[in-house]
C-alpha atoms as a PDB file:
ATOM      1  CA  UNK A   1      44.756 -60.485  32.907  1.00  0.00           C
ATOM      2  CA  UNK A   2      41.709 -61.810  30.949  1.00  0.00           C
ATOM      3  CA  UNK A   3      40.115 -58.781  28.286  1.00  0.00           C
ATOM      4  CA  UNK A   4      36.245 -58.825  28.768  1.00  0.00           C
ATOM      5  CA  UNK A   5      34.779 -58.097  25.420  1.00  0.00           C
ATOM      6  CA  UNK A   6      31.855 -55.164  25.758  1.00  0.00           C
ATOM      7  CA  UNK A   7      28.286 -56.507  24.561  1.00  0.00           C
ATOM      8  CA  UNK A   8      28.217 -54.091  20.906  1.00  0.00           C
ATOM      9  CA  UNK A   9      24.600 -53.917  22.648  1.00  0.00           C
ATOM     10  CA  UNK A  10      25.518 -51.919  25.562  1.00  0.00           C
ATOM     11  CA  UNK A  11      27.681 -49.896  23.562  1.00  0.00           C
ATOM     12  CA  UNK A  12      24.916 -48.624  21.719  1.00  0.00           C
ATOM     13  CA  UNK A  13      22.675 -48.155  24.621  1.00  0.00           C
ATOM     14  CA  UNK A  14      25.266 -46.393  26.259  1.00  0.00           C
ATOM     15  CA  UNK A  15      25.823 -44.242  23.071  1.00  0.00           C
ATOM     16  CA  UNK A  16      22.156 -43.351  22.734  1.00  0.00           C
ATOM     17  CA  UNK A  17      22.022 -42.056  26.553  1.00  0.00           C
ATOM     18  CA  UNK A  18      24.722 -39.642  26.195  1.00  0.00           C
ATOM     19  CA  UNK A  19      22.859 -37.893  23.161  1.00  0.00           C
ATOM     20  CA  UNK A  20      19.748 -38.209  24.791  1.00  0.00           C
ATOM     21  CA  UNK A  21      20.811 -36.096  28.040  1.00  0.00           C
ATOM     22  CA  UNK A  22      22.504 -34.034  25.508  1.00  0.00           C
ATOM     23  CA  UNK A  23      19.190 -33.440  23.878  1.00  0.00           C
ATOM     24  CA  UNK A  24      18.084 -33.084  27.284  1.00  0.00           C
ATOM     25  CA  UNK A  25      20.789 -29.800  28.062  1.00  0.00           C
ATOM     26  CA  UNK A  26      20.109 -28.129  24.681  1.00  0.00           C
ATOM     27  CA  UNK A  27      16.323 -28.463  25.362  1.00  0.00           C
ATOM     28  CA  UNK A  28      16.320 -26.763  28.797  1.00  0.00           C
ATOM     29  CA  UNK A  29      18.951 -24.128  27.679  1.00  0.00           C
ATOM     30  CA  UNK A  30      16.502 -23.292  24.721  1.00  0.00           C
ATOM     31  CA  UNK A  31      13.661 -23.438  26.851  1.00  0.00           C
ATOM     32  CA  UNK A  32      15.496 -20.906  29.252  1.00  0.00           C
ATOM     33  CA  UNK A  33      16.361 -18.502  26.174  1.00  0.00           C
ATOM     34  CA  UNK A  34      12.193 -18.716  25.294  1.00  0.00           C
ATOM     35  CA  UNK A  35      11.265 -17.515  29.060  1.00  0.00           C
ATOM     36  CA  UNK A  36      13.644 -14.897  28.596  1.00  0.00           C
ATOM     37  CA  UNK A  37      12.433 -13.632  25.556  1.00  0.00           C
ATOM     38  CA  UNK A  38       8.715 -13.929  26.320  1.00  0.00           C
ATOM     39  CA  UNK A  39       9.441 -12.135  29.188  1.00  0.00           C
ATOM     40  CA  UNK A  40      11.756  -9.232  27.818  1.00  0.00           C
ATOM     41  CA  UNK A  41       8.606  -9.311  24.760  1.00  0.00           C
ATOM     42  CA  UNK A  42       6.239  -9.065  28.136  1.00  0.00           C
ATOM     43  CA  UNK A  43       7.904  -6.006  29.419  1.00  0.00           C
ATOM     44  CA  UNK A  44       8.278  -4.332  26.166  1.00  0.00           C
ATOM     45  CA  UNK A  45       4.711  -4.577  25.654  1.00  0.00           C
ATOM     46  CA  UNK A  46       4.080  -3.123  29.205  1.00  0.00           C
ATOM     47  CA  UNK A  47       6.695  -0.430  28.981  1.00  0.00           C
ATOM     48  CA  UNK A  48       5.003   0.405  25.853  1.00  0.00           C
ATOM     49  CA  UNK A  49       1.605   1.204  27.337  1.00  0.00           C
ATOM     50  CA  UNK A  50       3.183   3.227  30.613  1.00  0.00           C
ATOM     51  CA  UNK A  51       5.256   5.450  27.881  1.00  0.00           C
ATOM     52  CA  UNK A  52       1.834   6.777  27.191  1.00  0.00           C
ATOM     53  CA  UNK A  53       0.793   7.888  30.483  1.00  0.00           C
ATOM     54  CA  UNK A  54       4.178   9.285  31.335  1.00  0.00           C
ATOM     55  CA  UNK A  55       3.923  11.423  28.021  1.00  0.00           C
ATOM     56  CA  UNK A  56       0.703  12.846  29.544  1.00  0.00           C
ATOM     57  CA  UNK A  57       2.522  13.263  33.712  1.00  0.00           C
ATOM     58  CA  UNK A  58       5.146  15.335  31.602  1.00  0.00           C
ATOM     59  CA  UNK A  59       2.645  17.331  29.412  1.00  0.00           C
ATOM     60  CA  UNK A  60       0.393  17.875  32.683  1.00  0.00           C
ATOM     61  CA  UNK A  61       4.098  19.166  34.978  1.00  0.00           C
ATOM     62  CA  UNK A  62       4.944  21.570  32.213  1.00  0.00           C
ATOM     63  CA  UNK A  63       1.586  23.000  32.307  1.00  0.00           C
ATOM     64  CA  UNK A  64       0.694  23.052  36.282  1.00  0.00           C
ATOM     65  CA  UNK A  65       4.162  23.494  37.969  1.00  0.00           C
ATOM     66  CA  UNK A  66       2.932  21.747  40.838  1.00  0.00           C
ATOM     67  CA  UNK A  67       5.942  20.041  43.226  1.00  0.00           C
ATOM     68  CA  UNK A  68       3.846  16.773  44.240  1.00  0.00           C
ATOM     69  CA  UNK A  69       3.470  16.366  40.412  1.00  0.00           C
ATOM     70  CA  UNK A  70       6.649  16.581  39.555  1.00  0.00           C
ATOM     71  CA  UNK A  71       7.702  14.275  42.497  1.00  0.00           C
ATOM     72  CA  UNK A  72       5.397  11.948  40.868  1.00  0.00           C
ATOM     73  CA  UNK A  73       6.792  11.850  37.357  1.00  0.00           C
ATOM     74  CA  UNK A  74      10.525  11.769  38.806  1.00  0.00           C
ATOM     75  CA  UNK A  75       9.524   8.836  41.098  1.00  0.00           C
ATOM     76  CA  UNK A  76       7.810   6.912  37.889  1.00  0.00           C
ATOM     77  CA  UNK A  77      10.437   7.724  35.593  1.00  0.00           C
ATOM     78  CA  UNK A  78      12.987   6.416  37.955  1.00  0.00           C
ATOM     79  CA  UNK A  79      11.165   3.057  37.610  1.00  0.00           C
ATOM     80  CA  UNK A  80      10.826   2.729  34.574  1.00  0.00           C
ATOM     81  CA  UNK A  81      14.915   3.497  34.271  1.00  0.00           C
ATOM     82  CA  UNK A  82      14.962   0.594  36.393  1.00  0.00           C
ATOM     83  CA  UNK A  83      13.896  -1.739  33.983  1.00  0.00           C
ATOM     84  CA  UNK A  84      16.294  -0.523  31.470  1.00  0.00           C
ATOM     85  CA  UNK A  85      14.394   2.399  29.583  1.00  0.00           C
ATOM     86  CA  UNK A  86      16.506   5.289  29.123  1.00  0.00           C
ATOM     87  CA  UNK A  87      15.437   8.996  27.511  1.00  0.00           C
ATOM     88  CA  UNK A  88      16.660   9.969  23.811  1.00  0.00           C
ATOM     89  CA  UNK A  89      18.745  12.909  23.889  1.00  0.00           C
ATOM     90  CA  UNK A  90      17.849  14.360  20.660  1.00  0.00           C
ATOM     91  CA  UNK A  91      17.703  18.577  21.018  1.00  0.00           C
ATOM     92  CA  UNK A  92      20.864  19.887  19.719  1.00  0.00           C
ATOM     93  CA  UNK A  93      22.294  16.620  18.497  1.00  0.00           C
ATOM     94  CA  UNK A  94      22.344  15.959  14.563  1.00  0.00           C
ATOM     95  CA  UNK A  95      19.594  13.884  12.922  1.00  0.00           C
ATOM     96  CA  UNK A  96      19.909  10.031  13.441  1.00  0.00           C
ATOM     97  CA  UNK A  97      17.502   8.632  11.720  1.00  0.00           C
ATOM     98  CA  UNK A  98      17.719   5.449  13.455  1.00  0.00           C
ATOM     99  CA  UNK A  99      16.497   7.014  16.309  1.00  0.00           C
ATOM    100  CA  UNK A 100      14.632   9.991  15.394  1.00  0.00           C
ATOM    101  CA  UNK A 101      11.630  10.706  13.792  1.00  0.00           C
ATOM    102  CA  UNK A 102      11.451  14.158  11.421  1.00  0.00           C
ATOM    103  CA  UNK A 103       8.242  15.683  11.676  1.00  0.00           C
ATOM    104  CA  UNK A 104       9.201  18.862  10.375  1.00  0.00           C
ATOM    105  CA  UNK A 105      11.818  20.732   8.586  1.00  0.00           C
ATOM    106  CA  UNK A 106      12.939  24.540   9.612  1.00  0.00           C
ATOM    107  CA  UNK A 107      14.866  27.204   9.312  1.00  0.00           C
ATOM    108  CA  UNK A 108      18.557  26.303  11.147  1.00  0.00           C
ATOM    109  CA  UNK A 109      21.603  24.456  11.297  1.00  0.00           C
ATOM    110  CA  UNK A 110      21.768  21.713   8.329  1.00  0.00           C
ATOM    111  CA  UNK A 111      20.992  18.252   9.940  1.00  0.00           C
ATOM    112  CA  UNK A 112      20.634  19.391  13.862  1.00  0.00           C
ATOM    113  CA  UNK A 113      17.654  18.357  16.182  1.00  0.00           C
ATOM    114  CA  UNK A 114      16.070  22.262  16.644  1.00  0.00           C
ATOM    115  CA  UNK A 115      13.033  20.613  18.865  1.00  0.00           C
ATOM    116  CA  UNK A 116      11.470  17.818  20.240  1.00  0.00           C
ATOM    117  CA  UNK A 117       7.835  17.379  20.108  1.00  0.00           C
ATOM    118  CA  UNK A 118       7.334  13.891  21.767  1.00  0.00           C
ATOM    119  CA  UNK A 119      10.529  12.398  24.109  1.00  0.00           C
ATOM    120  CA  UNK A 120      12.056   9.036  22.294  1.00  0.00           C
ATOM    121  CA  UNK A 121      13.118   6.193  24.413  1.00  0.00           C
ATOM    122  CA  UNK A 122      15.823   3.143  24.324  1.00  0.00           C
ATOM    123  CA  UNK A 123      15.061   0.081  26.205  1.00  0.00           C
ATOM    124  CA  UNK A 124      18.093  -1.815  26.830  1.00  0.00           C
ATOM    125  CA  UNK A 125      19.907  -0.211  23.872  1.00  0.00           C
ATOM    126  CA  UNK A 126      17.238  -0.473  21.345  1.00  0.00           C
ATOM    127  CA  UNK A 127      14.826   2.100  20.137  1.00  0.00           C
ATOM    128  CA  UNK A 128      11.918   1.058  21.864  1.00  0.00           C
ATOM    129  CA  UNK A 129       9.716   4.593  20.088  1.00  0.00           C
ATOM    130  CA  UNK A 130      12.106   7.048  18.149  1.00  0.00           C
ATOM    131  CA  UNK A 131      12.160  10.652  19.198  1.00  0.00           C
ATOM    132  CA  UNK A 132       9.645  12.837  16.728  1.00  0.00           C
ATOM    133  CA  UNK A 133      12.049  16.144  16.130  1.00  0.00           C
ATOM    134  CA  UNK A 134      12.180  19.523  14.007  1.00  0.00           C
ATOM    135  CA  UNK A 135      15.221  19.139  12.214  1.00  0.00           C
ATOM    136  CA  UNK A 136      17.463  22.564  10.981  1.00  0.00           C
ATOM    137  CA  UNK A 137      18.049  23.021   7.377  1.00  0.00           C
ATOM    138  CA  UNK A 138      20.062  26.231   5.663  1.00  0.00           C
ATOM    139  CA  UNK A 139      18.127  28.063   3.302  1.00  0.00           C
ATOM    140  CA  UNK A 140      14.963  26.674   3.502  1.00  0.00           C
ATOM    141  CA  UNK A 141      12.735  28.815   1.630  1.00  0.00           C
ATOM    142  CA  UNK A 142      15.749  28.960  -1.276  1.00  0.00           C
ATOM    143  CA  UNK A 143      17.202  32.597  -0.646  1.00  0.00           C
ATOM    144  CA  UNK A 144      20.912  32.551  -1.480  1.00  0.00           C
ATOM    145  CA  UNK A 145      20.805  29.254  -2.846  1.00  0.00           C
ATOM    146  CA  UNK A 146      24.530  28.144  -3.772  1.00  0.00           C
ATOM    147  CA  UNK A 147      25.154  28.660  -7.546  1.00  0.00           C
ATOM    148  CA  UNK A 148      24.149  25.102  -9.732  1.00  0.00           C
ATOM    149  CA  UNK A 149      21.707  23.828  -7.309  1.00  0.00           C
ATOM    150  CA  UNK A 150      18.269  24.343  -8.365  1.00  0.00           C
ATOM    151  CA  UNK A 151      15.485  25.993  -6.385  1.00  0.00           C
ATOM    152  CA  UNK A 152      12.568  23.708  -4.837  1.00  0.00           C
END
């Protein structure tokens, strides 16, 4: 059997196309991952802007107790679910501040969500707008204050 000796020439040219349709994978996965984020960045951005008119739906139901309203709200909620937002659950639950936002302090249980004044949302597991809360704190106005700790 007679050994035919490979041209060092095609070797290289052979070399060089396998990295260049390597190149040529990494390119169109990165390209993918781009479209992806624009478009997660895209729906953010919308999501964003609808939050505000579904704060006013829910302000106007609690005020007008109407059934077709309500309907409404349910019906646009439910979509926006669909995209992956999903409703803070913040009354009753301690502070997290990674989460929630403290607007005010009161007169309750150290650390524990008494209210909510404006509904937070997660969007695909990340806090997309935190939820603004009254949080509980013992002895607020100092009455009964343990023995050491100073008065504010």
């Amino acid at each position: 059997m007679k050994k035919t000796k490979i041209d060092p020439q095609i070797i290289d040219l052979q070399d060089k196309l396998n990295r260049s349709l390597a190149d040529y994978a990494n390119f169109q996965k990165r390209v993918e991952r781009e479209k992806e984020a624009f478009a997660s960045l895209t729906l953010v951005s919308i999501i964003l802007r609808f939050l505000e008119v579904l704060d006013d739906y829910q302000l106007v139901a609690s005020h007008l107790k109407d059934e077709g309203l309500n309907m409404a709200n349910k019906k646009f909620m439910t979509t926006l679910q669909n995209y992956g937002l999903t409703e803070i659950k913040a009354e009753n639950q301690k502070f997290d501040p990674s989460i929630m936002e403290c607007q005010v302090v009161v007169e309750g249980e150290d650390d524990k969500v008494i209210a909510v004044t404006k509904t937070g949302y997660m969007f695909n597991g990340q806090c997309l707008r935190p939820a603004t809360v009254a949080v509980g704190k013992k002895n607020l106005n100092g009455e009964s204050s343990p023995a050491g700790e100073a008065k504010t």
